[in-house]
PDB file of N, CA and C in Angstrom:
ATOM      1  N   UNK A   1      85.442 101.249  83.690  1.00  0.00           N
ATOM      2  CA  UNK A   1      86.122 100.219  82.951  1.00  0.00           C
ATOM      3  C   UNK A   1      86.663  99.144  83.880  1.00  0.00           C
ATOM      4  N   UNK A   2      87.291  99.688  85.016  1.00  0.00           N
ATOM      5  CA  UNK A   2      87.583  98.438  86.353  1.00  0.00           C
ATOM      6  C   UNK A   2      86.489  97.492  86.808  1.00  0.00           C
ATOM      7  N   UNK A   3      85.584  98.492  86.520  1.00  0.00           N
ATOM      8  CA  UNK A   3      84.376  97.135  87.300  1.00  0.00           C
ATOM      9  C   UNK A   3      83.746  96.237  86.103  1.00  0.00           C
ATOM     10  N   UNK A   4      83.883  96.923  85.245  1.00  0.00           N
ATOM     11  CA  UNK A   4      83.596  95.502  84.032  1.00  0.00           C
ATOM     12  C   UNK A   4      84.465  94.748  83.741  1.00  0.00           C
ATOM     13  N   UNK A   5      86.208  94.932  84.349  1.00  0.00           N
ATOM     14  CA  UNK A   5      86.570  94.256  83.869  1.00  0.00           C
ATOM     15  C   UNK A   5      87.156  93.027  85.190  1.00  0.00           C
ATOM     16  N   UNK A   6      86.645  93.639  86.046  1.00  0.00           N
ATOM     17  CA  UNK A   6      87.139  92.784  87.419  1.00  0.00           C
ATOM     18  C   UNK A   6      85.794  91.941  87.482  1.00  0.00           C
ATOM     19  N   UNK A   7      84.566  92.529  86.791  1.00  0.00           N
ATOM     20  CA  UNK A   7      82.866  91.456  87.218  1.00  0.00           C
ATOM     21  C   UNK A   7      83.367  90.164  85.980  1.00  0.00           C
ATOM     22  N   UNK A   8      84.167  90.566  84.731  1.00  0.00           N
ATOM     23  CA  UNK A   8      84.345  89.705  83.972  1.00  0.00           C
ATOM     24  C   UNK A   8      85.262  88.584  84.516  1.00  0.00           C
ATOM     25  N   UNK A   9      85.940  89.412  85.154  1.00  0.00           N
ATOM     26  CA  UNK A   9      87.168  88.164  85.610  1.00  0.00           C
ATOM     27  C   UNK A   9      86.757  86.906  86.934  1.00  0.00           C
ATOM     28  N   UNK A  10      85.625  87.727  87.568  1.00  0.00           N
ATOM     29  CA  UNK A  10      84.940  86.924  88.246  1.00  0.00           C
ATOM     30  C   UNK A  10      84.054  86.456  87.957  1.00  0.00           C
ATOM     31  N   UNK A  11      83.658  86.122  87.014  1.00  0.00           N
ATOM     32  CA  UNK A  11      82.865  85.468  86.491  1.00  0.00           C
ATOM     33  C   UNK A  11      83.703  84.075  85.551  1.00  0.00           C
ATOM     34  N   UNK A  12      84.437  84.313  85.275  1.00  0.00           N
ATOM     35  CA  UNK A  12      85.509  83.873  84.615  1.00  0.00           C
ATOM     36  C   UNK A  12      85.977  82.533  85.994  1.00  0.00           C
ATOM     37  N   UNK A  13      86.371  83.080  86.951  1.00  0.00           N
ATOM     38  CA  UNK A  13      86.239  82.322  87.978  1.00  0.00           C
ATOM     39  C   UNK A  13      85.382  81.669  88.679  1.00  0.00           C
ATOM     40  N   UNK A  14      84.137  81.825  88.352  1.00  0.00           N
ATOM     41  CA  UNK A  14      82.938  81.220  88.973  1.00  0.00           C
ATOM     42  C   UNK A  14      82.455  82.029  90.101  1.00  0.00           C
ATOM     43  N   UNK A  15      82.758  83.120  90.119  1.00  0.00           N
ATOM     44  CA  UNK A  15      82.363  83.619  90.998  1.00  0.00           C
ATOM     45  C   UNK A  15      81.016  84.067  91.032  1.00  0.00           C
ATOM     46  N   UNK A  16      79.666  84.150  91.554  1.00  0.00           N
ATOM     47  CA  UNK A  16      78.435  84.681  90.945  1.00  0.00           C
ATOM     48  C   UNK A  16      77.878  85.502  92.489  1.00  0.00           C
ATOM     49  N   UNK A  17      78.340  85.157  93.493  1.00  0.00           N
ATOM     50  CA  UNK A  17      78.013  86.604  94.341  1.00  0.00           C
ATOM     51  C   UNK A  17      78.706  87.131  94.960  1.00  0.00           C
ATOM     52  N   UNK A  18      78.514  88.545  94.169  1.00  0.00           N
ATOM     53  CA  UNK A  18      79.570  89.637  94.741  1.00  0.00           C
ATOM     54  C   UNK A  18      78.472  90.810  94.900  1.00  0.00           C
ATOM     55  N   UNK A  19      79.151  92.033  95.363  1.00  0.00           N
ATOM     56  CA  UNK A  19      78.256  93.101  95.328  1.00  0.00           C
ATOM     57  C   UNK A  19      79.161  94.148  94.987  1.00  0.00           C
ATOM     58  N   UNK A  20      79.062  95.502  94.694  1.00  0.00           N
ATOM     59  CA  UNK A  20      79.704  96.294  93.988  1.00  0.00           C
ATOM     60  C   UNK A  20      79.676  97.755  95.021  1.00  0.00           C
ATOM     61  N   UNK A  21      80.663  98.173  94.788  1.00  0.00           N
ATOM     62  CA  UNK A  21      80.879  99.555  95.674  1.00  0.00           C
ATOM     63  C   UNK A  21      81.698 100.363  94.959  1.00  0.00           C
ATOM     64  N   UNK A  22      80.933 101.381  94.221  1.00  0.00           N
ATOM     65  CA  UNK A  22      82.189 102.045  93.354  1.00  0.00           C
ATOM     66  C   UNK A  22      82.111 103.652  93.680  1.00  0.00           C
ATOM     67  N   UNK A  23      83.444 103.980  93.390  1.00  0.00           N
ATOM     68  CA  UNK A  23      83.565 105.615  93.946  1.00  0.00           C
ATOM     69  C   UNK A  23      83.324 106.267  92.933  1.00  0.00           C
ATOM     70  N   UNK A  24      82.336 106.973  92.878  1.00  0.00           N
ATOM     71  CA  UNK A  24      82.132 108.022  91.526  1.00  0.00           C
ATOM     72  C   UNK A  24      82.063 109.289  92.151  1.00  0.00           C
ATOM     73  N   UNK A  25      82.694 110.736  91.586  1.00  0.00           N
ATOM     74  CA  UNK A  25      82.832 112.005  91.227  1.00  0.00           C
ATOM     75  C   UNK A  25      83.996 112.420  91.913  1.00  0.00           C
ATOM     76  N   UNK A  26      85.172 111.905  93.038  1.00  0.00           N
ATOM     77  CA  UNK A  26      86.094 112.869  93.632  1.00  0.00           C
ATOM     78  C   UNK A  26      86.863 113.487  92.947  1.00  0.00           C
ATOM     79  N   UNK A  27      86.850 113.067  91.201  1.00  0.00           N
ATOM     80  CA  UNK A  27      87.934 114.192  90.555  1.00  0.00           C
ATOM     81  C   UNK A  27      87.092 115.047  89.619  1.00  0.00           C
ATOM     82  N   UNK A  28      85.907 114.853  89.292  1.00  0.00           N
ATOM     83  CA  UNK A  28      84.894 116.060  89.190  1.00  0.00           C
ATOM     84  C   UNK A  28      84.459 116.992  90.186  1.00  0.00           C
ATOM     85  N   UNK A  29      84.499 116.587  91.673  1.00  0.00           N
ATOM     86  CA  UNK A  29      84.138 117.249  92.653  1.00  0.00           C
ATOM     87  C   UNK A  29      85.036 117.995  93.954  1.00  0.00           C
ATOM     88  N   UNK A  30      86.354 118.225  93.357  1.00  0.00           N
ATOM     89  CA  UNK A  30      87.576 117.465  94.650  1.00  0.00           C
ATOM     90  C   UNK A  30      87.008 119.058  95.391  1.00  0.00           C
ATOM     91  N   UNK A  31      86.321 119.435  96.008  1.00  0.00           N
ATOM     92  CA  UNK A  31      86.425 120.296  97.170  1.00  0.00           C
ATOM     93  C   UNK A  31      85.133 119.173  98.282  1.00  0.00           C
ATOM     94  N   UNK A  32      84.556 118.429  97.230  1.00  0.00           N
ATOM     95  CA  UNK A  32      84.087 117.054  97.991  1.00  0.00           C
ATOM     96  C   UNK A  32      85.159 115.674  98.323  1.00  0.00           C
ATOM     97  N   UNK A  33      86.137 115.703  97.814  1.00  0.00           N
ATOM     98  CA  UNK A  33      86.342 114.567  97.588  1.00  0.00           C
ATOM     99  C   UNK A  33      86.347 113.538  99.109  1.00  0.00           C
ATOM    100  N   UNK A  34      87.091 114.112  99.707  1.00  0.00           N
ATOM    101  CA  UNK A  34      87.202 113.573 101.352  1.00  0.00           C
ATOM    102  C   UNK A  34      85.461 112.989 101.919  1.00  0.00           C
ATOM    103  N   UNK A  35      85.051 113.730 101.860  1.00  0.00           N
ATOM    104  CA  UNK A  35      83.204 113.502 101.882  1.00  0.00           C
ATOM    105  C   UNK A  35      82.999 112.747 101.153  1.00  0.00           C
ATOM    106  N   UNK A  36      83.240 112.525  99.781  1.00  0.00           N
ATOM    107  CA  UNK A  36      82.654 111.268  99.022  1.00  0.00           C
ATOM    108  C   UNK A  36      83.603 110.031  99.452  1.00  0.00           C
ATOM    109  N   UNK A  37      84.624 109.888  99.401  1.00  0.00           N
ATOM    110  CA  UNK A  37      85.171 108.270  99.656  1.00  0.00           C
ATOM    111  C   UNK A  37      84.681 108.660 101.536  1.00  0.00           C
ATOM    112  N   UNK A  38      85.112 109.340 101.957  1.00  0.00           N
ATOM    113  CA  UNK A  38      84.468 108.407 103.721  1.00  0.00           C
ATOM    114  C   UNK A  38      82.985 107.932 103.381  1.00  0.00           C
ATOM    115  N   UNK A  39      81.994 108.433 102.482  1.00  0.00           N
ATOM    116  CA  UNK A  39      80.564 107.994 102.730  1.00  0.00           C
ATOM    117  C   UNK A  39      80.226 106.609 101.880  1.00  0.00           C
ATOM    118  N   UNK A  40      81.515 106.314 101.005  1.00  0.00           N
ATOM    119  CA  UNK A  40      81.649 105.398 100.251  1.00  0.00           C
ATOM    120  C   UNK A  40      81.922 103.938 100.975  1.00  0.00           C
ATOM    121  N   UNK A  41      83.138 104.280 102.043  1.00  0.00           N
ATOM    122  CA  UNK A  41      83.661 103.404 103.130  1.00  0.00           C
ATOM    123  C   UNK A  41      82.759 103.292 103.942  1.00  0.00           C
ATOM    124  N   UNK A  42      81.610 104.262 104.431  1.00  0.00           N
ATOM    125  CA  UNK A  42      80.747 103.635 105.531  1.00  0.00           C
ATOM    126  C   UNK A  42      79.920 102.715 104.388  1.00  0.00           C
ATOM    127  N   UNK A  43      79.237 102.544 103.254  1.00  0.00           N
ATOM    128  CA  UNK A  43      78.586 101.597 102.724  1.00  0.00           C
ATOM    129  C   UNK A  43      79.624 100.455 102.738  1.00  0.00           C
ATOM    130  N   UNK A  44      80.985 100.444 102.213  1.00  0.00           N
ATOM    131  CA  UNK A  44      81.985  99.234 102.138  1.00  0.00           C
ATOM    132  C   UNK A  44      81.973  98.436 103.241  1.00  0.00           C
ATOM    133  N   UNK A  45      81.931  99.055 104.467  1.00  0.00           N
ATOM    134  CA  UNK A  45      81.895  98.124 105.948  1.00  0.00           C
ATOM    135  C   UNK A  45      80.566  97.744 106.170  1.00  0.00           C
ATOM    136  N   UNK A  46      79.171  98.620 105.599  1.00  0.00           N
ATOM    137  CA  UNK A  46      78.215  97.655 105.960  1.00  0.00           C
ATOM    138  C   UNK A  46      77.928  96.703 104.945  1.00  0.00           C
ATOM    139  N   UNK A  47      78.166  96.670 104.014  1.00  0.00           N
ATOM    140  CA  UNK A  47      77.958  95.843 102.866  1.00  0.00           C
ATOM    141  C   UNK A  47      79.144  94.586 103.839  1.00  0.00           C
ATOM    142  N   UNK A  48      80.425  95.067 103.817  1.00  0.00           N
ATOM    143  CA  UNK A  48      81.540  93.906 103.997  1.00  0.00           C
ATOM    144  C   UNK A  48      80.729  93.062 105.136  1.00  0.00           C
ATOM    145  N   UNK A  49      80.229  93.640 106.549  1.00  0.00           N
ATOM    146  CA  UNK A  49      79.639  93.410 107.209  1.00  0.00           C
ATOM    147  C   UNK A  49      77.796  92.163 107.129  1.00  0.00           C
ATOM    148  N   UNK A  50      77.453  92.331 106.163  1.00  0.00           N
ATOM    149  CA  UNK A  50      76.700  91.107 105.948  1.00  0.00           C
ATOM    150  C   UNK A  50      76.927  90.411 104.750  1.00  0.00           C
ATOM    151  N   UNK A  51      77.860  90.531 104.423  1.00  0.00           N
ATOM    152  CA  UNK A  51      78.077  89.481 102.539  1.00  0.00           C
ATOM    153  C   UNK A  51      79.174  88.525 103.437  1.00  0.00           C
TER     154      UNK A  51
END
């Protein structure tokens, strides 16, 4: 629901390139969870890294 409503708001602003990084399963998975957001953050820095 955050990312539709933050792509709306940027859009709303004119914003038209962005790219998206979203964390899905650490509270379905929490004996992963630590493992899923660090592997999430290495895509966030390479993504941040060429946009």
């Amino acid at each position: 629901m955050a990312v539709r409503y933050v792509t709306s708001m940027m859009n709303f602003f004119g914003v038209k390139e962005r790219a998206k990084v979203v964390i899905e399963g650490p509270n379905q998975f929490s004996a992963k969870t630590e493992e899923i957001i660090s592997d999430v953050l290495e895509k966030a820095l390479i993504l941040a890294s060429v946009f």
